[in-house]
N, C-alpha and C. Protein backbone atom coordinates (compact mmCIF):
# COMPACT_ATOMS: atom_id res chain seq x y z
N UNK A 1 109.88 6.37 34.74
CA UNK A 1 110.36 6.69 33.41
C UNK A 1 111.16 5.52 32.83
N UNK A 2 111.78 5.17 33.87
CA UNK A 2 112.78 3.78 33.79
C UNK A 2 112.00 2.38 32.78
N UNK A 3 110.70 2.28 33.31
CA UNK A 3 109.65 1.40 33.08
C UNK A 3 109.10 1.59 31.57
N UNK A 4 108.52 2.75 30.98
CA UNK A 4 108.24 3.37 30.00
C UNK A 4 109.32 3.00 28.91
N UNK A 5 110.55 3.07 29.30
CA UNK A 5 111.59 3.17 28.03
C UNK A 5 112.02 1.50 28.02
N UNK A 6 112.23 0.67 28.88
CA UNK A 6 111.97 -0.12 28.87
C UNK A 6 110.86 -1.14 28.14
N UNK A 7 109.90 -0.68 28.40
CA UNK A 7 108.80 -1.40 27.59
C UNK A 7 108.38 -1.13 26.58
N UNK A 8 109.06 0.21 25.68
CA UNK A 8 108.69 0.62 24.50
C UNK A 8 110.44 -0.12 23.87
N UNK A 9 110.83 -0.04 24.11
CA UNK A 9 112.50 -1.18 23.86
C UNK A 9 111.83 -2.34 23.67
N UNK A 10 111.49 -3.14 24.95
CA UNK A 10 111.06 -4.18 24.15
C UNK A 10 109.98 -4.64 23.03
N UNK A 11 109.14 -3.50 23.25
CA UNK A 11 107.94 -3.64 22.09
C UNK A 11 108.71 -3.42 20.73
N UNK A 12 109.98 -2.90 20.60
CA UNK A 12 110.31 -2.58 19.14
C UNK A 12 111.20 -3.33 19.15
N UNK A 13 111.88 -4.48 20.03
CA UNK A 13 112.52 -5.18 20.06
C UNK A 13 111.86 -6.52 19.29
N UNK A 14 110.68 -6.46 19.63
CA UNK A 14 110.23 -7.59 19.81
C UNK A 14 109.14 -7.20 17.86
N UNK A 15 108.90 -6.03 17.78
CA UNK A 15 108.56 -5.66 16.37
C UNK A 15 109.81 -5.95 15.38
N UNK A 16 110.70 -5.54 15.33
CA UNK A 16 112.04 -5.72 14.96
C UNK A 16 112.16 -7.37 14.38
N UNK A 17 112.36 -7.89 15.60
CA UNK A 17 112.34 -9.45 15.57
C UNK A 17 111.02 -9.93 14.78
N UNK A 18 109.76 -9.46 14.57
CA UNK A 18 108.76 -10.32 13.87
C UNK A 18 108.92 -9.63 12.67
N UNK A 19 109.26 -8.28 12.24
CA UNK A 19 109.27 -8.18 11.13
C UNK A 19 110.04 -8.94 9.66
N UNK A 20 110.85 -10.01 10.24
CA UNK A 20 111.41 -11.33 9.40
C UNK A 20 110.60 -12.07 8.92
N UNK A 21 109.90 -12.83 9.92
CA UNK A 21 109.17 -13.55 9.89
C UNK A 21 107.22 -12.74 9.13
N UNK A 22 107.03 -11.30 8.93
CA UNK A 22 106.15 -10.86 8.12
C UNK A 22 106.71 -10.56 6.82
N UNK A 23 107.92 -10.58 6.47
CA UNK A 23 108.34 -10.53 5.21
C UNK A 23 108.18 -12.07 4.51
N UNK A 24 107.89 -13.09 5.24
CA UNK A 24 107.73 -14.66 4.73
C UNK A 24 106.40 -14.71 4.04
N UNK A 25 105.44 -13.73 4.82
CA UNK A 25 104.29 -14.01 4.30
C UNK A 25 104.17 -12.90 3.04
N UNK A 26 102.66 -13.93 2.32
CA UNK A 26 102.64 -13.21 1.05
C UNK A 26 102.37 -11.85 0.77
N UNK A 27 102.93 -11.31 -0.06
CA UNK A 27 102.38 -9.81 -0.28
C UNK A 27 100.81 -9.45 -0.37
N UNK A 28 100.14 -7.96 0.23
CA UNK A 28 99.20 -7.74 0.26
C UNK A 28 98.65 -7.14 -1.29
N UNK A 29 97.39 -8.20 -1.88
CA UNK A 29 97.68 -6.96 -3.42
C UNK A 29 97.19 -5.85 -3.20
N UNK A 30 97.62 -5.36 -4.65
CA UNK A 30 97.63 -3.65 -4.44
C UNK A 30 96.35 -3.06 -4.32
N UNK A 31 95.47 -3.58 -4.63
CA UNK A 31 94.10 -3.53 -4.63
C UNK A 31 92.91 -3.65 -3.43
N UNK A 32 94.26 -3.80 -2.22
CA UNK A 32 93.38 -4.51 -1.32
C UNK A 32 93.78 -2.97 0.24
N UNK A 33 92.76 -3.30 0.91
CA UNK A 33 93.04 -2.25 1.99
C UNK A 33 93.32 -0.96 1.78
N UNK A 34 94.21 -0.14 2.84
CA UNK A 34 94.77 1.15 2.33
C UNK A 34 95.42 1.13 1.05
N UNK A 35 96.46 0.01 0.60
CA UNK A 35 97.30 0.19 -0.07
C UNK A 35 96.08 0.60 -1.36
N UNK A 36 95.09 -0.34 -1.91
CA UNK A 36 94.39 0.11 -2.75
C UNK A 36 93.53 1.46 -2.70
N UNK A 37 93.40 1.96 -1.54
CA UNK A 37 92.75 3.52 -1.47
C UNK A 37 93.48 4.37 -1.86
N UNK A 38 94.82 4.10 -1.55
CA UNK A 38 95.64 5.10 -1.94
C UNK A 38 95.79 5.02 -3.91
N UNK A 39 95.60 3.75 -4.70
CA UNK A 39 95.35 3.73 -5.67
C UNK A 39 94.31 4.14 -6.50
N UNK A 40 93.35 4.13 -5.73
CA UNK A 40 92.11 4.57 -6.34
C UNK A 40 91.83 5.79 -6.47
N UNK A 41 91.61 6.20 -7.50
CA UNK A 41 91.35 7.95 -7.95
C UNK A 41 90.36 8.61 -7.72
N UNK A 42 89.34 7.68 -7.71
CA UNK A 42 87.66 7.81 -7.77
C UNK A 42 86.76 7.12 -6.32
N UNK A 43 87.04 6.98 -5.52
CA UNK A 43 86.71 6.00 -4.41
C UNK A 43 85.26 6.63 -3.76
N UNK A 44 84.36 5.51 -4.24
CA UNK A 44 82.72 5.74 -3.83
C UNK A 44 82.67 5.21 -2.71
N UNK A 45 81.50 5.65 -1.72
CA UNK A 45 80.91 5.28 -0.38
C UNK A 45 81.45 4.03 0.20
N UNK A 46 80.76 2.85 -1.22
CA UNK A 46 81.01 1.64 -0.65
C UNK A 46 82.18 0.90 -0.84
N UNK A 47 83.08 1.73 -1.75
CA UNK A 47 84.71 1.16 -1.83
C UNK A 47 84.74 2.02 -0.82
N UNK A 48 84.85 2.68 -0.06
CA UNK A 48 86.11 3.26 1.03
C UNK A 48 85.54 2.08 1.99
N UNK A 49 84.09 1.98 2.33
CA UNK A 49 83.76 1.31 3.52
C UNK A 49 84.71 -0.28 3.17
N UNK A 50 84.67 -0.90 2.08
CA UNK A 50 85.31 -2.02 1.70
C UNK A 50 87.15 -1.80 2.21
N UNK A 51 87.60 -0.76 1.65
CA UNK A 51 88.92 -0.30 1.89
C UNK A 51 89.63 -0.71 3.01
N UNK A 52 88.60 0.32 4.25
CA UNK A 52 88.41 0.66 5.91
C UNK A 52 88.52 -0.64 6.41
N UNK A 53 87.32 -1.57 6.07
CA UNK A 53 87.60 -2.80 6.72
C UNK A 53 88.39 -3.61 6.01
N UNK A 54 88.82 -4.14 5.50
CA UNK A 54 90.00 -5.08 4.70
C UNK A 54 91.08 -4.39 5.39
N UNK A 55 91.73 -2.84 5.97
CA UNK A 55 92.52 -2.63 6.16
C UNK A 55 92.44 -2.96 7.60
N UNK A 56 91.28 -2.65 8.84
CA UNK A 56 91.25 -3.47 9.75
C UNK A 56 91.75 -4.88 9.54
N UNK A 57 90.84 -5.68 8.82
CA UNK A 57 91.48 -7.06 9.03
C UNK A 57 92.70 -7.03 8.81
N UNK A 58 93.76 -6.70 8.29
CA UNK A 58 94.81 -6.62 7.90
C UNK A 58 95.80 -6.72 9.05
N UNK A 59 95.40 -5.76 9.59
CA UNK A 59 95.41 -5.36 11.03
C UNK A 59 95.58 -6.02 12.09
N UNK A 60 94.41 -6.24 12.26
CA UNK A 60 94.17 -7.58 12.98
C UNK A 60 94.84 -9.04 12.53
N UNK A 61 95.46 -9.58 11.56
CA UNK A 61 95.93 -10.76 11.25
C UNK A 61 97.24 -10.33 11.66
N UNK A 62 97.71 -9.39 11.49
CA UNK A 62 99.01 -8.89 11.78
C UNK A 62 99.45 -9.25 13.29
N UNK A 63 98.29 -8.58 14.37
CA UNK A 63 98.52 -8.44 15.40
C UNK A 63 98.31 -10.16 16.46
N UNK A 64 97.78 -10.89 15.13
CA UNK A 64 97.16 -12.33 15.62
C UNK A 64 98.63 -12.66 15.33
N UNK A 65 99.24 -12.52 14.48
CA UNK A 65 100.88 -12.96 14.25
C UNK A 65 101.52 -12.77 15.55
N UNK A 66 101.00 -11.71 15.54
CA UNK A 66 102.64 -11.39 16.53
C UNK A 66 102.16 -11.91 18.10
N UNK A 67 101.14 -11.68 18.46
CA UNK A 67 100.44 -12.49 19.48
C UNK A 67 100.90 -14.00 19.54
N UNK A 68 100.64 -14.43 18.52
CA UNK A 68 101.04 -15.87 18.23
C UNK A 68 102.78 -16.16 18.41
N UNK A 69 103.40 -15.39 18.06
CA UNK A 69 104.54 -15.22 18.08
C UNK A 69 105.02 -15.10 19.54
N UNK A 70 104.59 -14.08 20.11
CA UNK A 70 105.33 -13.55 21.14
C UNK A 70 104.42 -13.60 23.04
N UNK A 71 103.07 -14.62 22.64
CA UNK A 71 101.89 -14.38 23.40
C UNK A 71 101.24 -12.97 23.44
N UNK A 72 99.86 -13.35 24.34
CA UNK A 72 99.06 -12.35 24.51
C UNK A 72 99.67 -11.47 25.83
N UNK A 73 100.22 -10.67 25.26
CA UNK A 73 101.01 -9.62 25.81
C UNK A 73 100.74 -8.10 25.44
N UNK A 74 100.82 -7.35 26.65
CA UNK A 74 100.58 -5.86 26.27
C UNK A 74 101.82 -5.25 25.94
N UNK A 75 101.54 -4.13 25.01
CA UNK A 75 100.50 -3.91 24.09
C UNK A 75 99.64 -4.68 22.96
N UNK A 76 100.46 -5.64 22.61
CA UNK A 76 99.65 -6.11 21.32
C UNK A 76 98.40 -6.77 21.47
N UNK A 77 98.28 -6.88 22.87
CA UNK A 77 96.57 -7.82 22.99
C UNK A 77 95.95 -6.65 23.31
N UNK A 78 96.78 -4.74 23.54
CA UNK A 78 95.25 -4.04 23.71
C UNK A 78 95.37 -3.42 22.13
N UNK A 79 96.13 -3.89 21.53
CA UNK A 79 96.25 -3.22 19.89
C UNK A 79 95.23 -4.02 19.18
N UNK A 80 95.49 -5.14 19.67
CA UNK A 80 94.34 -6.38 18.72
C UNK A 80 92.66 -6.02 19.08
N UNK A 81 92.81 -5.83 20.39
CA UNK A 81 91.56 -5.22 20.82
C UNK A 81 90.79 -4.33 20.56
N UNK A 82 91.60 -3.09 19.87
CA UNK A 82 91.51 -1.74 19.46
C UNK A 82 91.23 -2.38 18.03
N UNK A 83 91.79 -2.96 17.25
CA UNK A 83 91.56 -3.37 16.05
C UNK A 83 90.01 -3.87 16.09
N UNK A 84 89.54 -4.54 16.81
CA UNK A 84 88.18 -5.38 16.89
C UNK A 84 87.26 -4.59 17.06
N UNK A 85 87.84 -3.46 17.69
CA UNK A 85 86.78 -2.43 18.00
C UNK A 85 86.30 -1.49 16.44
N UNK A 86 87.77 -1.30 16.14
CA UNK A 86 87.06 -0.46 14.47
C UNK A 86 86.47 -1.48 13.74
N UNK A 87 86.46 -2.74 13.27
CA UNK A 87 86.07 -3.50 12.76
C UNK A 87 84.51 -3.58 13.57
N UNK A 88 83.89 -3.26 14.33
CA UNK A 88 83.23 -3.89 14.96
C UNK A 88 81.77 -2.43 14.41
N UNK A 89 82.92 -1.15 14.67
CA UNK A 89 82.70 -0.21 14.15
C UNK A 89 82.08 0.11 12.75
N UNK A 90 83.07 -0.50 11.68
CA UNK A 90 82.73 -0.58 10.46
C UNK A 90 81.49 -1.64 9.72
N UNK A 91 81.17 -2.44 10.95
CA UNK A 91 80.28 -3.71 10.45
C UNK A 91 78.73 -3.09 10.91
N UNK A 92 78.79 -1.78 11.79
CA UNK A 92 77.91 -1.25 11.72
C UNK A 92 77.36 -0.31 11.08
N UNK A 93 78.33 0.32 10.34
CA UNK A 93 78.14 0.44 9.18
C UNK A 93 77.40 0.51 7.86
N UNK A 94 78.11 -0.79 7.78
CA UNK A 94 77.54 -2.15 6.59
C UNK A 94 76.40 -2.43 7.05
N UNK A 95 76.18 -2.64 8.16
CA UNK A 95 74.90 -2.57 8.46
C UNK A 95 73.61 -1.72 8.07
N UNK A 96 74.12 -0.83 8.70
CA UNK A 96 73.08 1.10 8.54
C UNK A 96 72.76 0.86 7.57
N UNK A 97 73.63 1.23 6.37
CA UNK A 97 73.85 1.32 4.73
C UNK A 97 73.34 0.00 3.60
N UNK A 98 73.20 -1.05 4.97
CA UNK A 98 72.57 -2.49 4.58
C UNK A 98 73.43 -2.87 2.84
N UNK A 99 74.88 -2.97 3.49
CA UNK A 99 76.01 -2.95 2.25
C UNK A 99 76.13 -4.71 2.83
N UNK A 100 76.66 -5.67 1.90
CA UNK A 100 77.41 -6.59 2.10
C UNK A 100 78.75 -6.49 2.90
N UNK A 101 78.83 -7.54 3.86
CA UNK A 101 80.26 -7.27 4.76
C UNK A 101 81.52 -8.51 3.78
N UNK A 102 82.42 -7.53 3.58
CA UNK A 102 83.13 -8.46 2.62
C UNK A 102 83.94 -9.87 4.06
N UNK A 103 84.25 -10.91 3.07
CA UNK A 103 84.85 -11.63 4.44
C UNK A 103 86.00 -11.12 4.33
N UNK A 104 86.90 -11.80 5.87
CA UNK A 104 88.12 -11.25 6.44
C UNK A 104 88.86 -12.42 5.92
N UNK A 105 89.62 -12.24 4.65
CA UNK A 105 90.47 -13.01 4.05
C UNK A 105 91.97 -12.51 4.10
N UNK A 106 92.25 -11.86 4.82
CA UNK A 106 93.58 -10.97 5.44
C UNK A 106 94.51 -11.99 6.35
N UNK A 107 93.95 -13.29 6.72
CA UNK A 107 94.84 -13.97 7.15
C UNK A 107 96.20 -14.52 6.20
């Protein structure tokens, strides 16, 4: 139990500490990812699928930060992993539906 509380301490220790350094970077527009789903009133097939993934990448650049930041360390290298997987998810998708895959400009 000792171990558990420990390593969730430092994971928010260590979230804590990068969240400075994600306030440097630029704002996400409103239009982009969840934040724009939640704007959108009307959201068709191929805007949510657009949404879904932009909010993966998002995701994923996030977790490339903090990786970068803090190394490839667990959890965040099996979070980044988990991220690759919905993305990987959603590109099949785009596929099926034979939709354009938007690029991952979320860095």
């Amino acid at each position: 139990m000792k171990s558990i509380i420990t390593k969730i301490t430092v994971a928010l220790f260590m979230l804590i500490s990068f969240s400075g350094a994600a306030n440097a970077q630029p704002e996400v527009p409103a239009d982009f990812g969840a934040k724009g789903a939640l704007k959108d009133s009307s959201i068709t097939f191929d805007e949510a699928l657009v949404y879904a993934i932009q909010d993966e990448y998002l995701a994923q650049a996030r977790y490339d930060a903090v990786i970068a930041k803090f190394g490839n360390i667990r959890p965040f290298s099996n979070i980044k992993a988990a991220e690759q997987q919905h993305i990987s998810a959603l590109v099949a998708l785009f596929q099926k539906y034979n939709k354009q895959i938007p690029e991952d400009n979320a860095k």
